[in-house]
N, C-alpha and C. Protein backbone atom coordinates (compact mmCIF):
# COMPACT_ATOMS: atom_id res chain seq x y z
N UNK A 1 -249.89 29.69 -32.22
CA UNK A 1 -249.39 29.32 -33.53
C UNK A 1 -250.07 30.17 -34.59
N UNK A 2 -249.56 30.93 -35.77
CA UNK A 2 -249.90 31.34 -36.64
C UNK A 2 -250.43 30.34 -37.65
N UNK A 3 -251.53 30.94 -38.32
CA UNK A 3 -252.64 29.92 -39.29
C UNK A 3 -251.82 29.25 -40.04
N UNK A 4 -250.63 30.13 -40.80
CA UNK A 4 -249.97 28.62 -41.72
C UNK A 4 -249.58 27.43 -40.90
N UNK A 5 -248.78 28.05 -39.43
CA UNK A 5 -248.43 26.67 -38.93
C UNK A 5 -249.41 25.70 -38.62
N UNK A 6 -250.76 26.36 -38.00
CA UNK A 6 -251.64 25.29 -37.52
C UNK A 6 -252.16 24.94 -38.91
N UNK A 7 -252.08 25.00 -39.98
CA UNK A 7 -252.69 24.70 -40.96
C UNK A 7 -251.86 23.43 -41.50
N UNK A 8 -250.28 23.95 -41.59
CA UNK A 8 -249.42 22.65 -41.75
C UNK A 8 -249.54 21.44 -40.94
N UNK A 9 -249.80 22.04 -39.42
CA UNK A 9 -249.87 20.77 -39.04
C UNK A 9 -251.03 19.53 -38.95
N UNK A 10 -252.01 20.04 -39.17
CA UNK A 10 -253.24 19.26 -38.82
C UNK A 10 -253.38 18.49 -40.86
N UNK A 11 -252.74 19.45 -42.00
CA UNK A 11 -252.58 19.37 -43.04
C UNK A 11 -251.13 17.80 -42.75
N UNK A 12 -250.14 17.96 -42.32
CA UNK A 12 -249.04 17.01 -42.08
C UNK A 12 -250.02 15.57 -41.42
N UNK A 13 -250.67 15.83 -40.36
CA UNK A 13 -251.27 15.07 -39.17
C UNK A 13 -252.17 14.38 -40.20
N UNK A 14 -253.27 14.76 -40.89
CA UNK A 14 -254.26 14.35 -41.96
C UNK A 14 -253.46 13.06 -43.38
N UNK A 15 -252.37 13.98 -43.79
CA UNK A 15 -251.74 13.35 -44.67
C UNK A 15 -250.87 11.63 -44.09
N UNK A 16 -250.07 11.63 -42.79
CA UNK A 16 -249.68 11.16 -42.17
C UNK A 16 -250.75 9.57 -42.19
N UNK A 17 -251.62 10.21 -41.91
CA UNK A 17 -253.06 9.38 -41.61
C UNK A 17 -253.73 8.02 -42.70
N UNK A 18 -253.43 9.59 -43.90
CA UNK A 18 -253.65 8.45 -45.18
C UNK A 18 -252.98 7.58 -45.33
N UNK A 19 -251.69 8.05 -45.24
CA UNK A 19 -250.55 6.93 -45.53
C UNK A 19 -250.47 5.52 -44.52
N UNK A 20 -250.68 5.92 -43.43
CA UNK A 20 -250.88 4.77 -41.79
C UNK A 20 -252.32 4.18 -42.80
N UNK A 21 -252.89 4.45 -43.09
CA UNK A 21 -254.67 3.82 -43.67
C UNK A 21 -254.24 2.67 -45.11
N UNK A 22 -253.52 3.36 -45.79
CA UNK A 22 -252.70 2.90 -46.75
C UNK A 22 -252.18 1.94 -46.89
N UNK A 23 -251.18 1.85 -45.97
CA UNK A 23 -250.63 0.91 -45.26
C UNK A 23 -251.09 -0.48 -44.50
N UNK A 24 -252.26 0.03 -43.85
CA UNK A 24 -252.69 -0.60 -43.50
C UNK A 24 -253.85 -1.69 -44.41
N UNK A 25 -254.09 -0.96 -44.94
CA UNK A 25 -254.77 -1.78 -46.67
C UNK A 25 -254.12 -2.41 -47.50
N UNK A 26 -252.88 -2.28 -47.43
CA UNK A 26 -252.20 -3.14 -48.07
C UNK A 26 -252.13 -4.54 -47.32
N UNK A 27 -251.80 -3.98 -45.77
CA UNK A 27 -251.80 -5.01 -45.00
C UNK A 27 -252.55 -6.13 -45.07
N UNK A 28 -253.14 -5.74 -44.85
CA UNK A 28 -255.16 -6.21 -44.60
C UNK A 28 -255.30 -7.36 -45.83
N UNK A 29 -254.86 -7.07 -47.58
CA UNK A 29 -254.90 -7.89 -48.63
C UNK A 29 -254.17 -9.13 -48.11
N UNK A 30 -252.81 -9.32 -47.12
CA UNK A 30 -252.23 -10.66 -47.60
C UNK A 30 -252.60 -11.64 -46.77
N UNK A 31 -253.55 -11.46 -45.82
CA UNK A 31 -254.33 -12.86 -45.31
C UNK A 31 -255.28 -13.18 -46.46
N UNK A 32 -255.66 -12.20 -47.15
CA UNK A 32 -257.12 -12.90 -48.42
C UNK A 32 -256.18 -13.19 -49.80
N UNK A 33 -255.17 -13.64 -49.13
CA UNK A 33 -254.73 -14.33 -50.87
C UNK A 33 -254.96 -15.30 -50.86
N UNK A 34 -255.40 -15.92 -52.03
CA UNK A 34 -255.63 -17.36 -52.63
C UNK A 34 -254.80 -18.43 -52.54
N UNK A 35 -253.26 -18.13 -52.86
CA UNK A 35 -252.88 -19.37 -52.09
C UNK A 35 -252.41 -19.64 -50.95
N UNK A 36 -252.64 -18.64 -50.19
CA UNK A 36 -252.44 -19.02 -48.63
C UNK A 36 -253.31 -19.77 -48.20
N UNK A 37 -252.98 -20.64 -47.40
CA UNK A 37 -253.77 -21.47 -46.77
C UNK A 37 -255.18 -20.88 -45.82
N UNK A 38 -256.56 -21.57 -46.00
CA UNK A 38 -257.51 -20.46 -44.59
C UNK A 38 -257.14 -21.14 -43.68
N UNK A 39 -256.45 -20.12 -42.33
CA UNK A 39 -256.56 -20.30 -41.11
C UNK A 39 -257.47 -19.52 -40.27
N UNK A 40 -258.41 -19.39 -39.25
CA UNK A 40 -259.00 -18.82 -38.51
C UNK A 40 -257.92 -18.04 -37.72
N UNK A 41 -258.19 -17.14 -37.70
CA UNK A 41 -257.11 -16.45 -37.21
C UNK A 41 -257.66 -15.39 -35.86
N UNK A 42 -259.28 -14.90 -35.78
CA UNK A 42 -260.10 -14.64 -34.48
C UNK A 42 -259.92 -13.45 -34.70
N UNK A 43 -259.09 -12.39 -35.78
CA UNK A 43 -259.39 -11.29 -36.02
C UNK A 43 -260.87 -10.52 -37.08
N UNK A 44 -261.58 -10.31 -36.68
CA UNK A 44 -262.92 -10.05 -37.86
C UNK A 44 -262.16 -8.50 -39.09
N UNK A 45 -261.89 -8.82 -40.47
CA UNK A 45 -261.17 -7.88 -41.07
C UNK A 45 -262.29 -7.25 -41.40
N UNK A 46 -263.24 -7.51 -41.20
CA UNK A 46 -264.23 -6.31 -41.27
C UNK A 46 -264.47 -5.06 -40.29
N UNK A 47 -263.67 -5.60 -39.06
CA UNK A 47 -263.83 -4.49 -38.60
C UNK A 47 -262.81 -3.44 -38.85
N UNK A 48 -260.78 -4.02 -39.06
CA UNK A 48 -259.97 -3.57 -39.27
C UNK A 48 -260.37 -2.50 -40.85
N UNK A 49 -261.22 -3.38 -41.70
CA UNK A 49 -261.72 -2.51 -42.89
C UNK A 49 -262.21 -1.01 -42.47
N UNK A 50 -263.17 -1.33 -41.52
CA UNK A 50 -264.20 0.01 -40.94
C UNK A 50 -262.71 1.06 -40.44
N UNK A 51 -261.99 0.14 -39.84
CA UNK A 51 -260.65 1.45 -38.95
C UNK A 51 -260.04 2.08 -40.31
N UNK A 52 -259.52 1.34 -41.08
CA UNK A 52 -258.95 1.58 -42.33
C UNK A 52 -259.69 3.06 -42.79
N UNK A 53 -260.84 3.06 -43.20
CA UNK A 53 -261.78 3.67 -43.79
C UNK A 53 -261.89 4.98 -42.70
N UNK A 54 -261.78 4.70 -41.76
CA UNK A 54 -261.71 5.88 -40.51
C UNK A 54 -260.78 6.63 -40.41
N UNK A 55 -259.93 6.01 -40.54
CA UNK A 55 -258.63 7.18 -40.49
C UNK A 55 -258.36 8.08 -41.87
N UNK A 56 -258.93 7.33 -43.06
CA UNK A 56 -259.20 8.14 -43.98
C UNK A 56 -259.60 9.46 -43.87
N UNK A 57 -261.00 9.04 -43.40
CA UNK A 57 -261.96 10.13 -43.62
C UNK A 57 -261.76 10.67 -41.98
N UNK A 58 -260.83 10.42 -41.43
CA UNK A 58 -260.06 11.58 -40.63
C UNK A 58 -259.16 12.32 -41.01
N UNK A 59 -258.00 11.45 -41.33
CA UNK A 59 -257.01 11.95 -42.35
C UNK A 59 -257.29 13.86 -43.02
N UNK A 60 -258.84 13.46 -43.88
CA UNK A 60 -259.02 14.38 -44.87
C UNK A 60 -259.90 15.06 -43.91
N UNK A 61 -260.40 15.16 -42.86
CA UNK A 61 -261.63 16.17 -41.82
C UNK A 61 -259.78 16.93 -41.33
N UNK A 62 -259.34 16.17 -41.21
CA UNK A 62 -258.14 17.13 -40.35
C UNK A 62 -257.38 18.17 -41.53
N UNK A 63 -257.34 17.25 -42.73
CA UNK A 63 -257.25 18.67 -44.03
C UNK A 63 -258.02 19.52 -44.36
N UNK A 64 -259.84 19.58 -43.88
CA UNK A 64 -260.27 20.55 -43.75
C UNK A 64 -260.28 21.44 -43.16
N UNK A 65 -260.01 20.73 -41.71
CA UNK A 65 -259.71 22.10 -40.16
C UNK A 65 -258.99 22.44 -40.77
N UNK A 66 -257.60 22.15 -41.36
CA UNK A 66 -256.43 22.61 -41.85
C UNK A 66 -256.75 23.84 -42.47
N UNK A 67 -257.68 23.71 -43.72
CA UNK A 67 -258.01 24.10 -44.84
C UNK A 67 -258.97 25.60 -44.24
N UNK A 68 -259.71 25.15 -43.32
CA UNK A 68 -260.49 26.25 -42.70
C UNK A 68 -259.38 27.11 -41.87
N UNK A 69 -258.41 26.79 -41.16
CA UNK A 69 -257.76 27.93 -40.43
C UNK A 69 -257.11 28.51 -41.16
N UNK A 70 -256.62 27.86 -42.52
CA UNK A 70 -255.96 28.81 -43.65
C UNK A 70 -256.75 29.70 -44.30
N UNK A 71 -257.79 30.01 -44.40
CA UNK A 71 -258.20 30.16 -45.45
C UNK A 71 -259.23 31.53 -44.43
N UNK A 72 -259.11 31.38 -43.12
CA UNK A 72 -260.38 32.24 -42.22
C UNK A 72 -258.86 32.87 -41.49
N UNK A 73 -257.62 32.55 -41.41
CA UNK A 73 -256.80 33.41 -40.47
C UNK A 73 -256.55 33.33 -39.59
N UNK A 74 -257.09 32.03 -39.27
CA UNK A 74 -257.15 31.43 -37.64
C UNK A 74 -255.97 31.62 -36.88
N UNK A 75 -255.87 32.01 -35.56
CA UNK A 75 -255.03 31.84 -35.03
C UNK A 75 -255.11 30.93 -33.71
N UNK A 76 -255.10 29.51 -33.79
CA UNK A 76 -255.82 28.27 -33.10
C UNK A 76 -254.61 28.27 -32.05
N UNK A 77 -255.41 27.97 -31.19
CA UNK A 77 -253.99 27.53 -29.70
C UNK A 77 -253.64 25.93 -30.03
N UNK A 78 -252.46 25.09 -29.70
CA UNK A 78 -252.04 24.56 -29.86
C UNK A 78 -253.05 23.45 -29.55
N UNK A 79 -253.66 23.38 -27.71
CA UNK A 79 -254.27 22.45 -27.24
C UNK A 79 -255.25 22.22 -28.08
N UNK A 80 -255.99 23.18 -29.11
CA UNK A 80 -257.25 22.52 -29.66
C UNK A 80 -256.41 21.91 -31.13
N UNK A 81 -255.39 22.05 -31.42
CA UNK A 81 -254.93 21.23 -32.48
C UNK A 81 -254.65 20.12 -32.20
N UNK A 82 -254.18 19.61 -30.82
CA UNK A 82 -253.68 18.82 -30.52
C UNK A 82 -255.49 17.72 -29.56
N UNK A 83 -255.84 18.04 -29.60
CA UNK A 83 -257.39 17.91 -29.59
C UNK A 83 -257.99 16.91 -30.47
N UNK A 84 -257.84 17.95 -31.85
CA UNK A 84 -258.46 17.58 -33.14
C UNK A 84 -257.18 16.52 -33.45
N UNK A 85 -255.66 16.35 -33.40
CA UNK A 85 -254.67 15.11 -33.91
C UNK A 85 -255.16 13.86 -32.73
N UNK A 86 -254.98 14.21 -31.43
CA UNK A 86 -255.60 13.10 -30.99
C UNK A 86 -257.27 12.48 -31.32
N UNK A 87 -257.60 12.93 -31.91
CA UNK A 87 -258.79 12.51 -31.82
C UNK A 87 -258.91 11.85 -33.02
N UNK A 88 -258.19 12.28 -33.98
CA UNK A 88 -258.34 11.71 -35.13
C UNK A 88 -257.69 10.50 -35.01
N UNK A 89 -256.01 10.21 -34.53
CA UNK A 89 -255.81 9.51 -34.81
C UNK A 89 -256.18 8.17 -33.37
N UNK A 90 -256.85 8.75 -32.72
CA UNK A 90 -257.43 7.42 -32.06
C UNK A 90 -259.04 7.00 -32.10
N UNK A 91 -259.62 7.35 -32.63
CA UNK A 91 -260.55 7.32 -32.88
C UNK A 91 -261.21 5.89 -33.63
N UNK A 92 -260.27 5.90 -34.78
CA UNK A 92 -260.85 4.18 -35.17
C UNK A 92 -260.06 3.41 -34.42
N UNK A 93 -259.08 3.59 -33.25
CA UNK A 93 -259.27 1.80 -32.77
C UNK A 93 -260.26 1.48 -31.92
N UNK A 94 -261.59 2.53 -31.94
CA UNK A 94 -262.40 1.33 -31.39
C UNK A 94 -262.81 0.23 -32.59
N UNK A 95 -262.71 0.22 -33.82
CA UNK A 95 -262.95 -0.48 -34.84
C UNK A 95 -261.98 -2.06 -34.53
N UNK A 96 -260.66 -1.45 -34.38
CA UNK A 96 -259.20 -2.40 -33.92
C UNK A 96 -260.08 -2.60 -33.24
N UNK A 97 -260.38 -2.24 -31.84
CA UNK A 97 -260.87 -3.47 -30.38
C UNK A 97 -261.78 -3.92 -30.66
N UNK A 98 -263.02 -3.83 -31.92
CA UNK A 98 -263.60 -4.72 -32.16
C UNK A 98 -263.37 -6.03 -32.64
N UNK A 99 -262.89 -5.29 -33.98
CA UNK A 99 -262.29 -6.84 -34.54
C UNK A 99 -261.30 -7.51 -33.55
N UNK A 100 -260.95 -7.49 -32.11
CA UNK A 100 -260.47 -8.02 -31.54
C UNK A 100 -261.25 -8.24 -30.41
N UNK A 101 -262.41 -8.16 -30.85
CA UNK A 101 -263.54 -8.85 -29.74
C UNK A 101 -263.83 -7.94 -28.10
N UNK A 102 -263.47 -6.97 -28.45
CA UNK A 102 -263.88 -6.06 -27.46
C UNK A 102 -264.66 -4.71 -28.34
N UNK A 103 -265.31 -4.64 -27.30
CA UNK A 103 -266.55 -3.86 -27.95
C UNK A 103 -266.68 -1.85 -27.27
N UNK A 104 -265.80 -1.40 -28.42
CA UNK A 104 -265.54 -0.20 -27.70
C UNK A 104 -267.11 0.60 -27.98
N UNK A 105 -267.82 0.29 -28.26
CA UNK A 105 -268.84 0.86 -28.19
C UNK A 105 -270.03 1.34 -27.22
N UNK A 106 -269.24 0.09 -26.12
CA UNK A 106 -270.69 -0.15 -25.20
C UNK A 106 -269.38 0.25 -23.83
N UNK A 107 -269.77 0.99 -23.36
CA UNK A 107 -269.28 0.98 -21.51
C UNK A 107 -269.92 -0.04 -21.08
N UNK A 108 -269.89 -0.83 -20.43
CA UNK A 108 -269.84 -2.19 -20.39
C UNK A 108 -268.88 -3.10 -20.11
N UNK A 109 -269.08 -4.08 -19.00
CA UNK A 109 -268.21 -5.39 -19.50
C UNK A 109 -266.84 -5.55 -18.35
N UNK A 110 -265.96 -5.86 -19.02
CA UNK A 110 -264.76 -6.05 -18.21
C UNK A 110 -264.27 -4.62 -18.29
N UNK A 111 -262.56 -4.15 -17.80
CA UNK A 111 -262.00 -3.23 -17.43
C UNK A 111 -261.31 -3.13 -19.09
N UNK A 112 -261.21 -4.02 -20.13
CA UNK A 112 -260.50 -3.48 -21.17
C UNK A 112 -261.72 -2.99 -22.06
N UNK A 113 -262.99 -3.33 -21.64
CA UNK A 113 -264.01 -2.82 -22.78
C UNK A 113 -264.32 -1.47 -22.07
N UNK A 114 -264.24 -1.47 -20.85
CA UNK A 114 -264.51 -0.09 -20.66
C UNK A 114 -263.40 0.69 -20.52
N UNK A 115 -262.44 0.71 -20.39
CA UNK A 115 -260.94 1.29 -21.20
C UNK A 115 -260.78 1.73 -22.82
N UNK A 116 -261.65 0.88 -23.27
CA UNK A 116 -261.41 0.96 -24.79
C UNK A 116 -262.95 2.02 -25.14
N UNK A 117 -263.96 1.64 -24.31
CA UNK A 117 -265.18 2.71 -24.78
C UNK A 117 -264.80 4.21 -23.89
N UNK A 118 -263.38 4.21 -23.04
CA UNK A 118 -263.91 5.62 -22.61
C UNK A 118 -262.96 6.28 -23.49
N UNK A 119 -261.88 5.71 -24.46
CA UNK A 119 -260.87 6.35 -25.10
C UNK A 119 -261.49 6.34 -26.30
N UNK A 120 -262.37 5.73 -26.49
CA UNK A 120 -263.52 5.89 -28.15
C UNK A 120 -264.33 7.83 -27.59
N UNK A 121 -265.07 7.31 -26.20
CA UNK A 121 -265.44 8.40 -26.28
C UNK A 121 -264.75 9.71 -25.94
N UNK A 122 -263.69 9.34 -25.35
CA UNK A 122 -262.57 10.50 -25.44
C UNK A 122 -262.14 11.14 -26.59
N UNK A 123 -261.98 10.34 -27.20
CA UNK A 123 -261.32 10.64 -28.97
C UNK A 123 -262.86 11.26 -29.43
N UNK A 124 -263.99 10.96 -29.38
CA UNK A 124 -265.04 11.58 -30.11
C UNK A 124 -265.00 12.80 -29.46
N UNK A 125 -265.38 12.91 -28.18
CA UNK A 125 -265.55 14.57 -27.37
C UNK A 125 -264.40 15.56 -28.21
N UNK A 126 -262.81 14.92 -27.91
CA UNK A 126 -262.09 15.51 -28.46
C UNK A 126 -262.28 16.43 -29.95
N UNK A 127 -262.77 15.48 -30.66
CA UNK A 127 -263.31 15.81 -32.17
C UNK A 127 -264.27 17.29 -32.04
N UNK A 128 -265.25 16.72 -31.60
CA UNK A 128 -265.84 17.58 -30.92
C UNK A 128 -265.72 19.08 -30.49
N UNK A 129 -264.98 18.80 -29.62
CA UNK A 129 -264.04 20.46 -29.31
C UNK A 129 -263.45 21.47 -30.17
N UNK A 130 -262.77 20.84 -31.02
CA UNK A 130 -262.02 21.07 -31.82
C UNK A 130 -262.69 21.42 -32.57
N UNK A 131 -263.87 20.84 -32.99
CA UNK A 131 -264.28 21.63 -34.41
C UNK A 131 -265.04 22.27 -34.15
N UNK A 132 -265.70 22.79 -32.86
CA UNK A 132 -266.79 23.79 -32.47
C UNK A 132 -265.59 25.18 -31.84
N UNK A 133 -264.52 25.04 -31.75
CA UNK A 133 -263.59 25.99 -31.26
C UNK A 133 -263.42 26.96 -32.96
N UNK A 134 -262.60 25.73 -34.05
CA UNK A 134 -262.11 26.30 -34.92
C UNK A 134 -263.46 26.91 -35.49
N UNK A 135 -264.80 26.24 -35.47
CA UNK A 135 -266.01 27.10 -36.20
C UNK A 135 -266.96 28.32 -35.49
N UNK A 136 -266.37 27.86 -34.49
CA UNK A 136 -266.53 29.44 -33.58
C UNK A 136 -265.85 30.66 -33.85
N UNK A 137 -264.17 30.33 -34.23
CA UNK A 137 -263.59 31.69 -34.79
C UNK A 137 -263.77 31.42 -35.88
N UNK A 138 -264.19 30.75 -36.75
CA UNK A 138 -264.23 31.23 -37.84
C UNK A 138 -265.79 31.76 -38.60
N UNK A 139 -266.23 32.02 -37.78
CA UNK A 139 -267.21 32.38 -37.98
C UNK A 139 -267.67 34.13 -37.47
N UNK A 140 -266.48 34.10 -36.44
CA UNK A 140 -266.14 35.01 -36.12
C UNK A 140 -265.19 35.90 -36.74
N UNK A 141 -264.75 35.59 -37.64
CA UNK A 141 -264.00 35.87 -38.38
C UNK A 141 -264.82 35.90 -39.97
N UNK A 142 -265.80 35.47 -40.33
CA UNK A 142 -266.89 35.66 -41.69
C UNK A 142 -266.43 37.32 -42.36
């Protein structure tokens, strides 16, 4: 892919992100309205807050890769774009499987906590790759 395209896309993928985060913040307000009744409901929105907040500040890391292959000439292979989109956008539901009482943090436990911590740490490695690939050529490129 030529730098504008990989630049559009991880720039599209980032933007995409905000809006899903967005969305999801809006969401998030209509259990804490006042005249709804409190029901326990066994979801912790503190953790859905933390995912919220994650995909953000993925959202905008994926407009920087963006921003860096535009701007250095990159000419990125697809798989490490697709690297850096998966990673971003799975990355906070280990936040989701918390507030749903699984704990993607810890390998550990039953078969859905360790399902959910190896796709946390999948999505992180992923991250990972991706941004030591794109700062490798572009550094190579200085």
């Amino acid at each position: 892919m030529t730098s504008i395209e990989s630049a559009k896309l991880l720039l599209f993928s980032g933007g995409a992100a905000i809006l899903f985060s967005s969305l999801l913040g809006v969401l998030m307000l209509i259990p804490l309205q006042a005249h709804q009744p409190k029901k326990k409901s066994g979801v912790n929105f503190k953790h859905i807050g933390a995912a919220h907040l994650d995909w953000i500040i993925l959202g905008l890391m994926q407009g920087l890769a963006g921003a860096l292959i535009w701007a250095f000439s990159l000419d990125i292979a697809l798989w490490i774009l697709l690297l850096m989109i998966f990673g971003a956008w799975i990355n906070p539901l280990a936040y989701v499987f918390l507030a749903f009482g699984i704990n993607a943090f810890q390998f550990s436990g039953g078969i859905m906590q360790r399902l959910a911590a190896t796709l946390a740490g999948l999505s992180s490695l992923a991250i990972i790759v991706a941004w030591a690939v794109i700062l490798f050529f572009a550094y190579q490129n200085w």
